[in-house]
Structure formats: C-alpha cells, structure tokens
N, C-alpha and C. Protein backbone atom coordinates (compact mmCIF):
# COMPACT_ATOMS: atom_id res chain seq x y z
N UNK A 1 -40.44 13.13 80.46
CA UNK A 1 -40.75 14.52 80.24
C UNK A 1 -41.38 14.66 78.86
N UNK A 2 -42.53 15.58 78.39
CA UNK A 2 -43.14 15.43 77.57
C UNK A 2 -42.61 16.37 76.53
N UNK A 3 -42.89 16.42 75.64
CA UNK A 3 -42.41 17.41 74.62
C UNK A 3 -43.08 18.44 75.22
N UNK A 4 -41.64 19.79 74.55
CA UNK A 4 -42.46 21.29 75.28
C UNK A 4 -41.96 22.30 74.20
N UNK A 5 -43.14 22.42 74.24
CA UNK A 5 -43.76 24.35 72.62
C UNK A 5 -43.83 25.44 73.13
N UNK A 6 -43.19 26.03 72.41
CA UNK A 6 -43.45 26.98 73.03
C UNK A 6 -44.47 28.15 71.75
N UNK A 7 -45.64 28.86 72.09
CA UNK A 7 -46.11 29.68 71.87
C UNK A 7 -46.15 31.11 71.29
N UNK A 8 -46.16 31.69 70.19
CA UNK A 8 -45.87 32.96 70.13
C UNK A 8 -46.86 33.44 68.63
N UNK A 9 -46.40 34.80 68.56
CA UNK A 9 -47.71 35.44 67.94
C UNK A 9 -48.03 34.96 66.67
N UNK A 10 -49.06 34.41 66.58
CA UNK A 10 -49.00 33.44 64.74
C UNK A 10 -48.52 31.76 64.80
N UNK A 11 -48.23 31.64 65.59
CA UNK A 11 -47.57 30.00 65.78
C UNK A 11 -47.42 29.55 67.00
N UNK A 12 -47.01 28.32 67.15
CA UNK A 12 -46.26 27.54 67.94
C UNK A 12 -44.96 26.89 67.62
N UNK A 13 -44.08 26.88 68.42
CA UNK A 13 -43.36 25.94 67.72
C UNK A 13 -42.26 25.49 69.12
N UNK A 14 -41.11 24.59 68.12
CA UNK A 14 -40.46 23.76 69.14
C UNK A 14 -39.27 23.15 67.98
N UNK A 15 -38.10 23.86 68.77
CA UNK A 15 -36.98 24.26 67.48
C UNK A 15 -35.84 23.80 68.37
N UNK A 16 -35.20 22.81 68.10
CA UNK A 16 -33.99 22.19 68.81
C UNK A 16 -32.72 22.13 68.39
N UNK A 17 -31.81 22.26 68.72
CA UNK A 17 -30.47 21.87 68.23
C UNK A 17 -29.42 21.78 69.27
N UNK A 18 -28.40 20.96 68.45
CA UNK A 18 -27.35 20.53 68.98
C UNK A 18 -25.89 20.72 68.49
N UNK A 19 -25.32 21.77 69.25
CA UNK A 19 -24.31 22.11 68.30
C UNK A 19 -23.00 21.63 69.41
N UNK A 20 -22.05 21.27 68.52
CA UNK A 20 -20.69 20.91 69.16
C UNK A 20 -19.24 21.94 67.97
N UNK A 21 -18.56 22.41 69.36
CA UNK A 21 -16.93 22.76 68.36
C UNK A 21 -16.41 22.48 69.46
N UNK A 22 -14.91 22.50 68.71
CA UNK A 22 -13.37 22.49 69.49
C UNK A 22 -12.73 23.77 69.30
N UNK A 23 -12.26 23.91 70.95
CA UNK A 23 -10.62 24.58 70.64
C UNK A 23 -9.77 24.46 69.45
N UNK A 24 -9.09 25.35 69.51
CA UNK A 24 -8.19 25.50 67.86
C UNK A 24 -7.48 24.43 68.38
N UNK A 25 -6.76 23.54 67.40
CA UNK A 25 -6.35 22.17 67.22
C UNK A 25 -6.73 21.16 67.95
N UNK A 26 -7.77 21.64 69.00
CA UNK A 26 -8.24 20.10 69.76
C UNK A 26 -7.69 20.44 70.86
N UNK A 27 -6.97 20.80 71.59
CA UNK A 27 -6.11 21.45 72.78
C UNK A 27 -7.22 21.12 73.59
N UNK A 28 -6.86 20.63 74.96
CA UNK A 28 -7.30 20.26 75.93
C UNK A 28 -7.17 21.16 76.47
N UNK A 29 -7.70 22.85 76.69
CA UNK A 29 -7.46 23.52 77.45
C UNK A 29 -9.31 23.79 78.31
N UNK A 30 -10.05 23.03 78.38
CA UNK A 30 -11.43 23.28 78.60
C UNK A 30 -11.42 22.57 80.17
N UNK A 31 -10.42 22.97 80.62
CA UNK A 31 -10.25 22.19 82.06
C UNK A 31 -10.57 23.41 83.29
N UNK A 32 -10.69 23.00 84.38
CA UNK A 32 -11.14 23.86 85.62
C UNK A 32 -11.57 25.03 85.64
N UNK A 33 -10.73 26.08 85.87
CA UNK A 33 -11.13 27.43 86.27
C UNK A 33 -12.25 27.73 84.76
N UNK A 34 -11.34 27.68 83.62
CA UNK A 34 -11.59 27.83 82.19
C UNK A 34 -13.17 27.34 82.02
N UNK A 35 -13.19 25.95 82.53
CA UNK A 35 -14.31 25.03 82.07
C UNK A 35 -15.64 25.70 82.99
N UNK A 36 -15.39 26.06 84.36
CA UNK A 36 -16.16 26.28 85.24
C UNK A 36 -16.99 28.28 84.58
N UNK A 37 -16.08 29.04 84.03
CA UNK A 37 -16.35 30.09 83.28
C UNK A 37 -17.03 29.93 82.17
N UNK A 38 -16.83 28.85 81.44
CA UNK A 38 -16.80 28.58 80.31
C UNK A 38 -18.61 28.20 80.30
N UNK A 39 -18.92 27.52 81.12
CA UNK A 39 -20.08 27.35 81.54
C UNK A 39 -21.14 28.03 82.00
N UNK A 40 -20.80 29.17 83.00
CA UNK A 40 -21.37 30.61 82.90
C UNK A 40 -21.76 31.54 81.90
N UNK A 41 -20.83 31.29 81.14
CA UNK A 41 -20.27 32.86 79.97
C UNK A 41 -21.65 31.57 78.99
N UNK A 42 -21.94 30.43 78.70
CA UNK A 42 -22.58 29.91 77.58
C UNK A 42 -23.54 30.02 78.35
N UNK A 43 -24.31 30.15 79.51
CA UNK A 43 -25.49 29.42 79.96
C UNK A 43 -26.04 31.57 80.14
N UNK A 44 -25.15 32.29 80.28
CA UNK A 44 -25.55 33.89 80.14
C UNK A 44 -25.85 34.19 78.98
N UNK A 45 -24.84 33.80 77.97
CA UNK A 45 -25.43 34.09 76.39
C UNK A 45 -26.93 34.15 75.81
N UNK A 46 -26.89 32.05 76.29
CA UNK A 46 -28.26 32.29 75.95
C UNK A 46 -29.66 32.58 76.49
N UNK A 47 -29.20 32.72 77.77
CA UNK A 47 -30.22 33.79 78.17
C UNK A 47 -30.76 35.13 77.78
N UNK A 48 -29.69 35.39 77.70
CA UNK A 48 -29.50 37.12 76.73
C UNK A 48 -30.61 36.80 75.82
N UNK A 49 -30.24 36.03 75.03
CA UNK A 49 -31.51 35.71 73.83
C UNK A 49 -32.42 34.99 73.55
N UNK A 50 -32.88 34.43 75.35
CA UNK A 50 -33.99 33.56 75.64
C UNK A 50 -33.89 32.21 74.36
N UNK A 51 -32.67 31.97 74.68
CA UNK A 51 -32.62 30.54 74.60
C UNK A 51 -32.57 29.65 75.40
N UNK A 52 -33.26 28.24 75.45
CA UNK A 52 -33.25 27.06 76.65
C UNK A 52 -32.10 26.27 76.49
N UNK A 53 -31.30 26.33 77.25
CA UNK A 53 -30.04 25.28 77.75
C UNK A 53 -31.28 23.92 78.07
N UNK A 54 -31.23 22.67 77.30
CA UNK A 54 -31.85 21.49 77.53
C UNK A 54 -30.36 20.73 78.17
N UNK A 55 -29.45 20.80 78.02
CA UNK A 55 -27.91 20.16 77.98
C UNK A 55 -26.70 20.74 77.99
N UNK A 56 -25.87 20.68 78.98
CA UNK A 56 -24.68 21.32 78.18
C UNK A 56 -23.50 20.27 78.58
N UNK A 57 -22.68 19.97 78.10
CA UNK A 57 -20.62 19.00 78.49
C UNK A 57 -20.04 19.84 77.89
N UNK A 58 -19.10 20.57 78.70
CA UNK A 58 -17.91 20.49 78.46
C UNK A 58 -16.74 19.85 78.67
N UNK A 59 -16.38 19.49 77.74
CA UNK A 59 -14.93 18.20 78.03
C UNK A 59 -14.25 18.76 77.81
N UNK A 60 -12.68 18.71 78.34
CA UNK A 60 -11.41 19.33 77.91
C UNK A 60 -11.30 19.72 76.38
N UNK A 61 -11.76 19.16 75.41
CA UNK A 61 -11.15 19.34 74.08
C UNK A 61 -12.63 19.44 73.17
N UNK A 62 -13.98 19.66 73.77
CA UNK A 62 -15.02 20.21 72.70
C UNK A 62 -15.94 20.48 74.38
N UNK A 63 -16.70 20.82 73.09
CA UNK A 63 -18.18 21.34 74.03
C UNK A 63 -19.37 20.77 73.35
N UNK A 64 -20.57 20.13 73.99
CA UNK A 64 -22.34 19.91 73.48
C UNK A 64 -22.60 20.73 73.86
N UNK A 65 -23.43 21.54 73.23
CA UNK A 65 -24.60 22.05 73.94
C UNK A 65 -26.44 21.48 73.01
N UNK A 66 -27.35 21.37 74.08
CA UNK A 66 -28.40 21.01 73.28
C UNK A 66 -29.25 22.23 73.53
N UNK A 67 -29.55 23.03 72.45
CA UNK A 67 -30.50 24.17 72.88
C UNK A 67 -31.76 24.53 72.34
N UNK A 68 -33.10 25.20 72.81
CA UNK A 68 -34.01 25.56 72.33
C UNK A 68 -34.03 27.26 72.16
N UNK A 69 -34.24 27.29 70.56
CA UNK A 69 -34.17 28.68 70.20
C UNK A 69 -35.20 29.24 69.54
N UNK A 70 -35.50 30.43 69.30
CA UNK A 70 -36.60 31.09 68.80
C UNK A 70 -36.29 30.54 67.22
N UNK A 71 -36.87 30.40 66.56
CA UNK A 71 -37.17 29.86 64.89
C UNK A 71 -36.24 31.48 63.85
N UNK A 72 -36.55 32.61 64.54
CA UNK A 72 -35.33 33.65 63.78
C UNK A 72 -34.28 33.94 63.90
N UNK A 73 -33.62 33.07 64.71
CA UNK A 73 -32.11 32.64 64.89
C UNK A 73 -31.78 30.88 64.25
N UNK A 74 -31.19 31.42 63.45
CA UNK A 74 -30.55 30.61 62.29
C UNK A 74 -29.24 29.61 63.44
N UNK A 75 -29.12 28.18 63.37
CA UNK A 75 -28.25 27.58 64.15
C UNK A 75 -27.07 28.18 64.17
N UNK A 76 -26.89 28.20 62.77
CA UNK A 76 -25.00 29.31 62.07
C UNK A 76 -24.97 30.34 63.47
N UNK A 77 -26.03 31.12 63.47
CA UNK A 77 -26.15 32.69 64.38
C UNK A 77 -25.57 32.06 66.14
N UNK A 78 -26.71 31.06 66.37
CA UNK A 78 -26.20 30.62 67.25
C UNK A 78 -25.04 30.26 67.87
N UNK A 79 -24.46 29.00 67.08
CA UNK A 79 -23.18 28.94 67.18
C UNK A 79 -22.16 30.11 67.06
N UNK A 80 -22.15 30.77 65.99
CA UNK A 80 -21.52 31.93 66.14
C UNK A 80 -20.94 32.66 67.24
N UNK A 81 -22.21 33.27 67.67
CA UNK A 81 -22.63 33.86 69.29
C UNK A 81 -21.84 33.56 70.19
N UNK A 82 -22.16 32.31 70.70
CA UNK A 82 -21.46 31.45 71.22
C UNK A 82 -20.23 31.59 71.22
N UNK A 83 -19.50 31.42 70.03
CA UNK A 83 -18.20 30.86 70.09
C UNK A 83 -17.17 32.62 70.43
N UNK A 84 -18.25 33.16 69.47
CA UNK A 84 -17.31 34.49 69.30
C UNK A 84 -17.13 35.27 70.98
N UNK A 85 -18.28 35.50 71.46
CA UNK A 85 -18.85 36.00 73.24
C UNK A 85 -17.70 35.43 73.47
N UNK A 86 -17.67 33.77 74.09
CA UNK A 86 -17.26 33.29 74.71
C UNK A 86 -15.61 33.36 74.36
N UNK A 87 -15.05 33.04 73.22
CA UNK A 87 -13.92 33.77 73.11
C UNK A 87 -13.10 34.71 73.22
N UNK A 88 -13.88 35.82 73.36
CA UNK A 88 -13.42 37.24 73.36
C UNK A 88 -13.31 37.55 75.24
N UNK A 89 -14.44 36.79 75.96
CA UNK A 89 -14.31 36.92 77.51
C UNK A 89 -13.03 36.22 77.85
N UNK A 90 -12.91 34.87 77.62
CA UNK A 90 -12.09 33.97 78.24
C UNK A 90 -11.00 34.64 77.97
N UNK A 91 -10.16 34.80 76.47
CA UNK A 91 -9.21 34.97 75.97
C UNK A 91 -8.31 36.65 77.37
N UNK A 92 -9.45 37.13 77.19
CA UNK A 92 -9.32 38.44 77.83
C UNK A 92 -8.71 37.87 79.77
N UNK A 93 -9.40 37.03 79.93
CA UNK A 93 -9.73 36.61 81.70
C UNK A 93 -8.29 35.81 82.01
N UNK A 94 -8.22 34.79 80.78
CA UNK A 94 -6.97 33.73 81.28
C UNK A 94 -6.16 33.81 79.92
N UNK A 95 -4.78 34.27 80.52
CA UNK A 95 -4.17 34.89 79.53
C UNK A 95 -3.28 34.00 79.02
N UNK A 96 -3.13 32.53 79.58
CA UNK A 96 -2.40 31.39 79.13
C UNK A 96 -3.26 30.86 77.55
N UNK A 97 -4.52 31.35 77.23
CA UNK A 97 -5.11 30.59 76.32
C UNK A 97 -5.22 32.01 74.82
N UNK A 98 -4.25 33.54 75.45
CA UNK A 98 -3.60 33.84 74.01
C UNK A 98 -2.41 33.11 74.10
N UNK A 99 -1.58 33.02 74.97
CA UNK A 99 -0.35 33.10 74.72
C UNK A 99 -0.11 31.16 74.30
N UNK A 100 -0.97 30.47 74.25
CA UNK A 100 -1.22 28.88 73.78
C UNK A 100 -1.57 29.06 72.48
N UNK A 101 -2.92 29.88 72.46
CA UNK A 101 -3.24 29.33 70.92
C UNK A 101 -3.97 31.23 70.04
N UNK A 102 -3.66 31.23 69.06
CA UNK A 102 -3.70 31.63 67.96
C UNK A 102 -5.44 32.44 68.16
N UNK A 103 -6.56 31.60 68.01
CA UNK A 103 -7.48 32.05 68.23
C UNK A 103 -8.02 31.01 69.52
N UNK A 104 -8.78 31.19 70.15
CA UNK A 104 -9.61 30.36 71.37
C UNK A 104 -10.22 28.67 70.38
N UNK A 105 -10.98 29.00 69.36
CA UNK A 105 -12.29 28.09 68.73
C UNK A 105 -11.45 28.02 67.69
N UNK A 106 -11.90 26.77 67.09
CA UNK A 106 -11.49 26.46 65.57
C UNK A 106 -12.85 26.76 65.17
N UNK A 107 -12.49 27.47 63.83
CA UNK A 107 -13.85 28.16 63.14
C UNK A 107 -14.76 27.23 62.38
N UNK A 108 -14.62 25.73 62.87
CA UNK A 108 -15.70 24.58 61.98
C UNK A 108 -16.41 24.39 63.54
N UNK A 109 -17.76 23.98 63.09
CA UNK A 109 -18.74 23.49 63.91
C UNK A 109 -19.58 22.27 63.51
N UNK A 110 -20.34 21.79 64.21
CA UNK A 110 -21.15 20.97 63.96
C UNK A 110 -22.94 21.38 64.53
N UNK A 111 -23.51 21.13 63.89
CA UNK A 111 -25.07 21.64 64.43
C UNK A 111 -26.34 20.93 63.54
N UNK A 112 -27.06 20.79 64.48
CA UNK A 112 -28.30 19.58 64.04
C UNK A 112 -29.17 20.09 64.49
N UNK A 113 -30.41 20.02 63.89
CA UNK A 113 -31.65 20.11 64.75
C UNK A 113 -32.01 18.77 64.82
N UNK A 114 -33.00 18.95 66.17
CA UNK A 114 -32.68 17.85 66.52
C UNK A 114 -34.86 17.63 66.32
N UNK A 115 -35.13 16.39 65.40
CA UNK A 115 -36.21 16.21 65.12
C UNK A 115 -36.78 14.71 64.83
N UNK A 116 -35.42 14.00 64.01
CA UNK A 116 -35.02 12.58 63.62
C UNK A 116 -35.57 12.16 65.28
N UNK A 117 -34.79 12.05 65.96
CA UNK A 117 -34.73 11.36 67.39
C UNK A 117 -35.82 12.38 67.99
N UNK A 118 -36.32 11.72 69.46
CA UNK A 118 -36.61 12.56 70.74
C UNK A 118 -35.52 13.80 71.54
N UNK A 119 -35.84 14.71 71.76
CA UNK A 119 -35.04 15.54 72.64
C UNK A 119 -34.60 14.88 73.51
N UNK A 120 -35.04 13.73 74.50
CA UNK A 120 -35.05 13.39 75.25
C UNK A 120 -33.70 12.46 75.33
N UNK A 121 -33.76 11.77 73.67
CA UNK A 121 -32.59 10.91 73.41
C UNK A 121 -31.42 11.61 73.27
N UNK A 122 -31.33 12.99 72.75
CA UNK A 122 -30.23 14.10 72.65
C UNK A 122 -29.82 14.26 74.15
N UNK A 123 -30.53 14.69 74.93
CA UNK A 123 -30.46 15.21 76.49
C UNK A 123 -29.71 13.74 77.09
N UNK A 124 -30.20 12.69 76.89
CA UNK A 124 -29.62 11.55 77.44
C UNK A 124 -28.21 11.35 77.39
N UNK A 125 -28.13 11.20 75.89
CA UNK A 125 -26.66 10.91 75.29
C UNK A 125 -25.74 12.07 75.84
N UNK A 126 -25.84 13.38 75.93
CA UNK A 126 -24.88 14.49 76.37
C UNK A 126 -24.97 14.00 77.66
N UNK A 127 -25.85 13.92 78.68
CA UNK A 127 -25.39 13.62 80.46
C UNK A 127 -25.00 12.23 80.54
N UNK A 128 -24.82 11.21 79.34
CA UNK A 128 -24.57 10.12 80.03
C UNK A 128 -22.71 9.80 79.09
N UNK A 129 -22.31 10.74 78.76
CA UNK A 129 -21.23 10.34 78.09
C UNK A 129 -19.93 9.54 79.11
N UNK A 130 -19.83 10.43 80.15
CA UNK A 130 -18.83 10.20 81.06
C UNK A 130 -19.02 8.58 81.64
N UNK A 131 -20.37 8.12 81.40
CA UNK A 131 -20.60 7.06 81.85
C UNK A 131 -19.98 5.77 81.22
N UNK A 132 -20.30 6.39 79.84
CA UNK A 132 -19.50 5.06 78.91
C UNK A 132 -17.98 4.18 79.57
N UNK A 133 -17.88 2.83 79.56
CA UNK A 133 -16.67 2.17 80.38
C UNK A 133 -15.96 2.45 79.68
N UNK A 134 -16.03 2.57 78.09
CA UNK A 134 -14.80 2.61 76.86
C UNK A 134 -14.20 4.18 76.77
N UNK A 135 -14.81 5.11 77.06
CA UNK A 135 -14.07 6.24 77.03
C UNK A 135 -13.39 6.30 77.70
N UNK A 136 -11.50 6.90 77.53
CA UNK A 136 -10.54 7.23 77.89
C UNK A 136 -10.86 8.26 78.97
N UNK A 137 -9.88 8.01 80.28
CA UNK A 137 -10.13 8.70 81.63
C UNK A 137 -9.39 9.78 81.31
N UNK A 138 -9.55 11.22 81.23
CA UNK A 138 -8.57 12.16 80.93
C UNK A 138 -8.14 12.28 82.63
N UNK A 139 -6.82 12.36 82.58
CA UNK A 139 -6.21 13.11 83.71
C UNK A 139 -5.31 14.31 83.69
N UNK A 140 -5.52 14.66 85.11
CA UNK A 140 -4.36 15.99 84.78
C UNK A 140 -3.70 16.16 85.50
C-alpha cells in the first residue's frame, strides 16, 4: 500500500501517530462485552473528527491505536479525546469498572508520530502482535 496525503486548503499533508494507554493500574478489565464497546466508542470518536483508524488492539490491559489526523489536532488533544469520551461512556454502561477502579484510564500515555519507520511497519507490528510465540496466552 502506498503512502496516502491527504489534501487541503494551502497544503498537503500526511500526519500519523501512534498512541497507546492503560487502565488505571494495568487491570485487565479490556475483555469482551467492555473490549467489543470499547472498540466502537474509539472507532466513533474519531470519526466525529475525521480521523483515519490505520490500526487499532485492544488487549485486556492497554490499547494501540495507529491514527491519521488533521495537523490542528495536537497528539496530547487526541489522546485526550479518546481517553476522556471513552471513559465517561463505558464507566456509565458497565458499572463493575466504577465500582473496580477509581478512574477508567491512568492519566500517562504514550504517543509518536509515526515518520522514523513506514506506516506500514506501525500497521504491521499492531495486527501481528497476537502472533508472536513468546507472548503470554491471557485466559479467562
């Protein structure tokens, strides 16, 4: 797949990132019903603000997402968004994850644009994690 720009008034451009957080203490609560919402409520967000989902994992205890955003949304904003939306729905929907934890998200993140590497190598590494033989099988 080739690199893709997108167009707009005065420029072009092509603005990537990759942001990952956890649940407050790491809590494995990113499982089924949760995980399957959890996935909706992020892939609606950024639509809302015509952002491109290139990637998304959620694993029990963090989340990737790899996304393409307009250049006046700051990654911080992004993530933000994200965490705050999506907290405030879930928390509200499944009521085991007030009465577990304190807040939904631990308020540290991680976020990269992604320019060093190919998109392509970002997009890879998030769909091929589960593949790895050395990662631990979570069960439940």
């Amino acid at each position: 797949m080739g690199r893709q720009v997108t167009a707009g008034a005065g420029g072009v451009r092509d603005l990537s990132c990759r942001v990952v957080w956890c649940p407050r203490y790491r809590r494995a609560v990113l499982a089924g019903l949760v995980r399957d919402r959890l996935d909706s409520l992020l892939r609606e967000k950024c639509a809302e603000h015509d952002w491109l989902v290139m990637a998304l994992e959620i694993e029990p205890d963090h989340v990737h997402l790899f996304v393409k955003a307009h250049p006046k949304h700051a990654p911080s904003y992004i993530a933000n968004q994200l965490k705050g939306f999506t907290s405030h729905v879930l928390r509200a929907e499944f009521p085991h994850l007030r009465s577990r934890l304190p807040t939904l998200w631990s308020r540290s993140y991680f976020v990269a644009t992604v320019g060093a590497v190919c998109a392509d190598t970002v997009r890879r590494y998030i769909d091929m994690r589960n593949e790895r033989p050395w990662r631990r099988a979570v069960t439940w």
